[in-house]
Protein backbone atom coordinates (compact mmCIF):
# COMPACT_ATOMS: atom_id res chain seq x y z
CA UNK A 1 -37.92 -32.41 -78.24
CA UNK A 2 -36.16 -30.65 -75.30
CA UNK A 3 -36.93 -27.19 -76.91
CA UNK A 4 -40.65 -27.67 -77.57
CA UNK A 5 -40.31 -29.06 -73.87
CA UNK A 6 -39.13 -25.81 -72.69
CA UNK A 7 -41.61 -23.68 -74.43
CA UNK A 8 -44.22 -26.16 -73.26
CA UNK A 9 -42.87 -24.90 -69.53
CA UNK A 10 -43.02 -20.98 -70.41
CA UNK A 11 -46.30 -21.17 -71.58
CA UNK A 12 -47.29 -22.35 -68.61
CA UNK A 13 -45.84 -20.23 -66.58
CA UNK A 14 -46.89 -17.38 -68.62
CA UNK A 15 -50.49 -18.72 -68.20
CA UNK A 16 -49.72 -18.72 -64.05
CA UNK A 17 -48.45 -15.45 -63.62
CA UNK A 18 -51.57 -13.70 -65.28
CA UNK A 19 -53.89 -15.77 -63.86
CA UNK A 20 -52.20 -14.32 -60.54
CA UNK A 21 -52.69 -11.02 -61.48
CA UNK A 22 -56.24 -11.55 -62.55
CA UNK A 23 -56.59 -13.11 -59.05
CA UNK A 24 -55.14 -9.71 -57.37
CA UNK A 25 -57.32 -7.13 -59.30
CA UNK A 26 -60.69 -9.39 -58.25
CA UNK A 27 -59.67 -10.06 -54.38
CA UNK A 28 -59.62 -7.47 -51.93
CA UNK A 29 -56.41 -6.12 -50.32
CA UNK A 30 -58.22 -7.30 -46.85
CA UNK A 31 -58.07 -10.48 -47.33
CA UNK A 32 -55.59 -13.55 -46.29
CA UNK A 33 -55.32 -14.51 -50.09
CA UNK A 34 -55.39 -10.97 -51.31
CA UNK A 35 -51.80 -9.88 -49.00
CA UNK A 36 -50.27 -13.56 -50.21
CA UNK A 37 -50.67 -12.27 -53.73
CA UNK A 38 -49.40 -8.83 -52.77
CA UNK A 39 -46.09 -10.48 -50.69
CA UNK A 40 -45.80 -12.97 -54.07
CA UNK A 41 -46.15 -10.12 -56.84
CA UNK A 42 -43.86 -7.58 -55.08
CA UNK A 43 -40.73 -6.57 -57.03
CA UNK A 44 -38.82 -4.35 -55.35
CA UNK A 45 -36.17 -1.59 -56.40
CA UNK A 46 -32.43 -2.95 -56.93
CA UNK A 47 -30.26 -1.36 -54.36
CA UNK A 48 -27.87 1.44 -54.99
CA UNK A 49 -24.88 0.25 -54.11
CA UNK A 50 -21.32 2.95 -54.52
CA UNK A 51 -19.18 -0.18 -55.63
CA UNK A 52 -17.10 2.70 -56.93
CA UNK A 53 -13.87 1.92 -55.55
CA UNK A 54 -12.34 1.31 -51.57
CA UNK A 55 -13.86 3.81 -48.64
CA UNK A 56 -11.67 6.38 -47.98
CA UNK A 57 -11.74 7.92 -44.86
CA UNK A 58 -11.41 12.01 -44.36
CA UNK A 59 -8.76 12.16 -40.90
CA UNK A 60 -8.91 15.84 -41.39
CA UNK A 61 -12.89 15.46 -40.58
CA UNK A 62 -13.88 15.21 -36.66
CA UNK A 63 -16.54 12.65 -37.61
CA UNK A 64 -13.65 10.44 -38.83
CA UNK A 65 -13.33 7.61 -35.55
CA UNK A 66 -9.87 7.88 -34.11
CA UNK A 67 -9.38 4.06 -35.12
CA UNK A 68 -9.86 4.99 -38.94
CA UNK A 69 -6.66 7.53 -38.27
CA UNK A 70 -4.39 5.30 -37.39
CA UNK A 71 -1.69 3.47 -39.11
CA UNK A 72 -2.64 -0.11 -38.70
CA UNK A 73 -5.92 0.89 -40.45
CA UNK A 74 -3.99 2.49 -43.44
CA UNK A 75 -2.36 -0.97 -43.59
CA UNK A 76 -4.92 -2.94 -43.40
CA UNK A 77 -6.52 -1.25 -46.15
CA UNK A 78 -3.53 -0.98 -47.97
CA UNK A 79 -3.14 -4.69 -47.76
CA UNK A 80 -6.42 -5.55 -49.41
CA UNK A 81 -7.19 -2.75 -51.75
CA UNK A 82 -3.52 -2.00 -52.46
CA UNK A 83 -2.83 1.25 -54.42
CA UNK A 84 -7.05 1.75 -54.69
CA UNK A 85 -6.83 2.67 -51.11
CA UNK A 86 -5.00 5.86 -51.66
CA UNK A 87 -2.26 4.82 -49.09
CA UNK A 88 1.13 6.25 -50.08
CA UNK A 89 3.32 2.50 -49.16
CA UNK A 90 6.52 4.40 -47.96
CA UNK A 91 4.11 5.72 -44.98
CA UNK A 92 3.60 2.17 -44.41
CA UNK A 93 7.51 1.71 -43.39
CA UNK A 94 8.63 2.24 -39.83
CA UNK A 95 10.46 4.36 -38.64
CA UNK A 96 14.25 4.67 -37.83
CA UNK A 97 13.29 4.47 -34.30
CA UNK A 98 10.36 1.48 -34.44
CA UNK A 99 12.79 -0.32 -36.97
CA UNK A 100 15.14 -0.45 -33.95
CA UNK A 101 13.18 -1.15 -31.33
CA UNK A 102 11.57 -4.03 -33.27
CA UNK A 103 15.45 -5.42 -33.89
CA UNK A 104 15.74 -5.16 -30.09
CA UNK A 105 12.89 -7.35 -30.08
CA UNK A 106 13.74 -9.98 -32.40
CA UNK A 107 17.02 -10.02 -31.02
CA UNK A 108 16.02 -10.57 -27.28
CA UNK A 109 12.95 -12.66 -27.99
CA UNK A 110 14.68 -14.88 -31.11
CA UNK A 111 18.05 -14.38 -30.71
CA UNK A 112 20.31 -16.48 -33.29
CA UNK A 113 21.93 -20.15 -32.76
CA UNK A 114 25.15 -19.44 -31.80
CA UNK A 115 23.67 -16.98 -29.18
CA UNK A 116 21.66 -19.59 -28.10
CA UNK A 117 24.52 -21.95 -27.88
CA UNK A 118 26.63 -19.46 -25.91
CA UNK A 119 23.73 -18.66 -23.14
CA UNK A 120 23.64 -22.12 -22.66
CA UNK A 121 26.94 -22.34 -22.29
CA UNK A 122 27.57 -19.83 -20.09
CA UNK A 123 24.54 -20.92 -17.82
CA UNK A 124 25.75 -24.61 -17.70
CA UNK A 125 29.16 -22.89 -16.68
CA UNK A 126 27.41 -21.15 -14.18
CA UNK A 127 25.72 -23.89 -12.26
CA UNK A 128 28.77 -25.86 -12.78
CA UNK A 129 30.71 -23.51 -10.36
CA UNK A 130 27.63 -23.00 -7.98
CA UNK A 131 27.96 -26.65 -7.26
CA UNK A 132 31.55 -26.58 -7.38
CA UNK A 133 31.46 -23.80 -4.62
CA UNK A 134 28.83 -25.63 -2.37
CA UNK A 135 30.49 -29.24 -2.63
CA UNK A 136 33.55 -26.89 -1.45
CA UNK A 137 32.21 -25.42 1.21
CA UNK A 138 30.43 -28.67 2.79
CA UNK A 139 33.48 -30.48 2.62
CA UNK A 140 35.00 -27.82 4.88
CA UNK A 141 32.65 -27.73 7.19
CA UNK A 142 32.97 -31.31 7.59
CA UNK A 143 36.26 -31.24 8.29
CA UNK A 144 35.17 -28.14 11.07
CA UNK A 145 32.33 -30.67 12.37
CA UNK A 146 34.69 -32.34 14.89
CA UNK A 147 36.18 -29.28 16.52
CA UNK A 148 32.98 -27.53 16.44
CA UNK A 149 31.04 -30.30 18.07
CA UNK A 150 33.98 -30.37 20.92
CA UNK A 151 33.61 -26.91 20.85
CA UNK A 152 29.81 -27.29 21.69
CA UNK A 153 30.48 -29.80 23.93
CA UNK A 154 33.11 -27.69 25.88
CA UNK A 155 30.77 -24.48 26.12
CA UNK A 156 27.75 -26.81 27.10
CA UNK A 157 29.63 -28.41 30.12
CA UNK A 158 30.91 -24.73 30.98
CA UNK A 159 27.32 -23.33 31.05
CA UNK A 160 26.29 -25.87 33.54
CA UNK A 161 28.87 -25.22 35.35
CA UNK A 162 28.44 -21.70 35.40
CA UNK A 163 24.79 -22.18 36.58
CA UNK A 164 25.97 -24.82 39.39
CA UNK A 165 28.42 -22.25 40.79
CA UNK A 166 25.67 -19.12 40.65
CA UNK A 167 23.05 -21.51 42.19
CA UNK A 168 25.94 -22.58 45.11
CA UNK A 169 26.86 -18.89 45.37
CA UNK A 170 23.01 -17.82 45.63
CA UNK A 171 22.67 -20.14 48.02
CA UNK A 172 25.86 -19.33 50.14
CA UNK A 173 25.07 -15.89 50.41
CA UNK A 174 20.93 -16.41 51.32
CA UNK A 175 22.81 -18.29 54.23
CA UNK A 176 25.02 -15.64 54.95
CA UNK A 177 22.39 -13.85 55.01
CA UNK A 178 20.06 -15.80 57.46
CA UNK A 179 23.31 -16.29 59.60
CA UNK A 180 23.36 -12.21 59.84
CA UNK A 181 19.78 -10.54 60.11
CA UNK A 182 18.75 -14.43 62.42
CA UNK A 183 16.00 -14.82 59.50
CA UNK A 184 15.45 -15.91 56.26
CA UNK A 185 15.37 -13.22 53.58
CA UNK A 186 14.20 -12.57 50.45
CA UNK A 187 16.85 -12.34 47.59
CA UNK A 188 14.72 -9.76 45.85
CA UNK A 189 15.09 -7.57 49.38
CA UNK A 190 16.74 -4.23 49.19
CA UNK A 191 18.50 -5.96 53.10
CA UNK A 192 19.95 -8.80 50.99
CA UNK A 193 20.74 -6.42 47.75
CA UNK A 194 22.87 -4.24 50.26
CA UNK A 195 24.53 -7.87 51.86
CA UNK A 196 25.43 -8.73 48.75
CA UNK A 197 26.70 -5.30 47.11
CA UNK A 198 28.76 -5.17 50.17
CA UNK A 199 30.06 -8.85 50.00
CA UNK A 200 31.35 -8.25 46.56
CA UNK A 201 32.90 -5.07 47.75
CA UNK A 202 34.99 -7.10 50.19
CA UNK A 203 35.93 -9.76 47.98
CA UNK A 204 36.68 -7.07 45.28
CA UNK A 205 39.52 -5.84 48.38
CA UNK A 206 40.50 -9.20 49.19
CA UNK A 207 41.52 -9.97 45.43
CA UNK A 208 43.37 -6.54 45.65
CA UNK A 209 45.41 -7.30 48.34
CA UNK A 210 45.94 -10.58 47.45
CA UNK A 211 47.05 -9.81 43.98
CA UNK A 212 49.46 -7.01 45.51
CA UNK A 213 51.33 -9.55 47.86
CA UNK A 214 51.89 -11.76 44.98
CA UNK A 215 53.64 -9.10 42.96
CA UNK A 216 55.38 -7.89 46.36
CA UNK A 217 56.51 -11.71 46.46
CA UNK A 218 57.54 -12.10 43.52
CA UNK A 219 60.03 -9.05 42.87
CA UNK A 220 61.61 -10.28 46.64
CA UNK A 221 61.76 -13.73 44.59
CA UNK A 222 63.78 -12.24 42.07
CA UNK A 223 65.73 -9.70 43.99
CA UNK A 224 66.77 -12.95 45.82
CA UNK A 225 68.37 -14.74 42.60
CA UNK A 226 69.85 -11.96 41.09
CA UNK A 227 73.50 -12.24 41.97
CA UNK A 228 75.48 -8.54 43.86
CA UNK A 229 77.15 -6.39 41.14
CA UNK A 230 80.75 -6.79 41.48
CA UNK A 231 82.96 -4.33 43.16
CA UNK A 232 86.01 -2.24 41.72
């Protein structure tokens, strides 16, 4: 039953396809219907495809793209056409040079465990003694902090002092001054400049002399103590 079926279904299809062609030798190639039975009824030419083997390209040739001359390529065509490709394999290998640079590599960027272990190590060391070494030198500059805050103290109270006696002095000499010239004068004055380049000058003197009747002093001091050398 299936098989009459079938032919049942050829014939009819048989019967459709010439009545098709019937149709396109009696409408015109014009019309709407005419082009629909053109577009249906065309059969065109199988494609001639090279399905030979792999492409192959000529690096020797200056048509060749630079990308189809390089290595990678050879590899990649190596890798899915394998010997078809016409790739010699042993090019394929790197050389002495690469094959070292790409141990450097896999040695810096995945080193192995136990160099792992030891960087860790050796940085846990590391920041183990940093600390050590700053713990250190806080405690000893703790144990400074006294001193140096007397210290502070000491040169702070000195500084004031230092100005109080330069603001007594400036003020003893601008009345020096006004005692002399019977006016006030102006401390930035080339008369109160001279005053006081002359002042110092004397004091500068005094401290001499001073200084050379002490010493005078004391060598009659000890002149005085030491006892006469006895005679023969």
């Amino acid at each position: 039953m299936a098989t009459s079926m079938l032919c049942k279904r050829t014939l009819d299809l048989c019967r459709t396809l010439k009545g098709l062609s019937s149709l396109k030798a009696l409408l015109p190639v014009n019309s709407p219907c005419g082009s629909l039975l053109q577009t249906a009824c065309y059969n065109p030419k199988p494609l001639k495809l090279k399905l030979g083997g792999p492409f192959i390209p000529d690096k020797t040739s200056e048509k060749t793209p630079d990308w189809q001359k390089t290595a990678q390529y050879d590899a990649k065509r190596f890798g899915r056409f394998g010997s078809a490709s016409g790739v010699d394999p042993a090019s394929l290998w790197p050389s002495h040079e690469q094959l070292e640079k790409i141990i450097a590599e896999e040695n810096e960027w995945h080193p192995p465990l136990e160099v792992m272990l030891n960087n860790i190590r050796a940085k846990e060391k590391e920041e183990m003694e940093k600390r050590l070494a700053k713990e250190k030198l806080i405690a000893a500059n703790m144990a400074k902090m006294p001193k140096m805050v007397a210290d502070w103290r000491k040169e702070k109270c000195e500084t004031k002092q230092k100005v109080k006696e330069e603001k007594a002095r400036k003020e003893r000499l601008l009345a020096e001054a006004r005692e002399r010239f019977g006016f006030a004068v102006d401390p930035r004055s080339n008369k109160f400049l001279e005053m006081v380049a002359e002042l110092e000058k004397e004091e500068k003197k005094k401290r001499k002399l001073l200084k050379r009747k002490l010493r005078e002093e004391q060598v009659a001091a000890a002149a005085s103590v030491t006892p006469p050398a006895a005679s023969s």
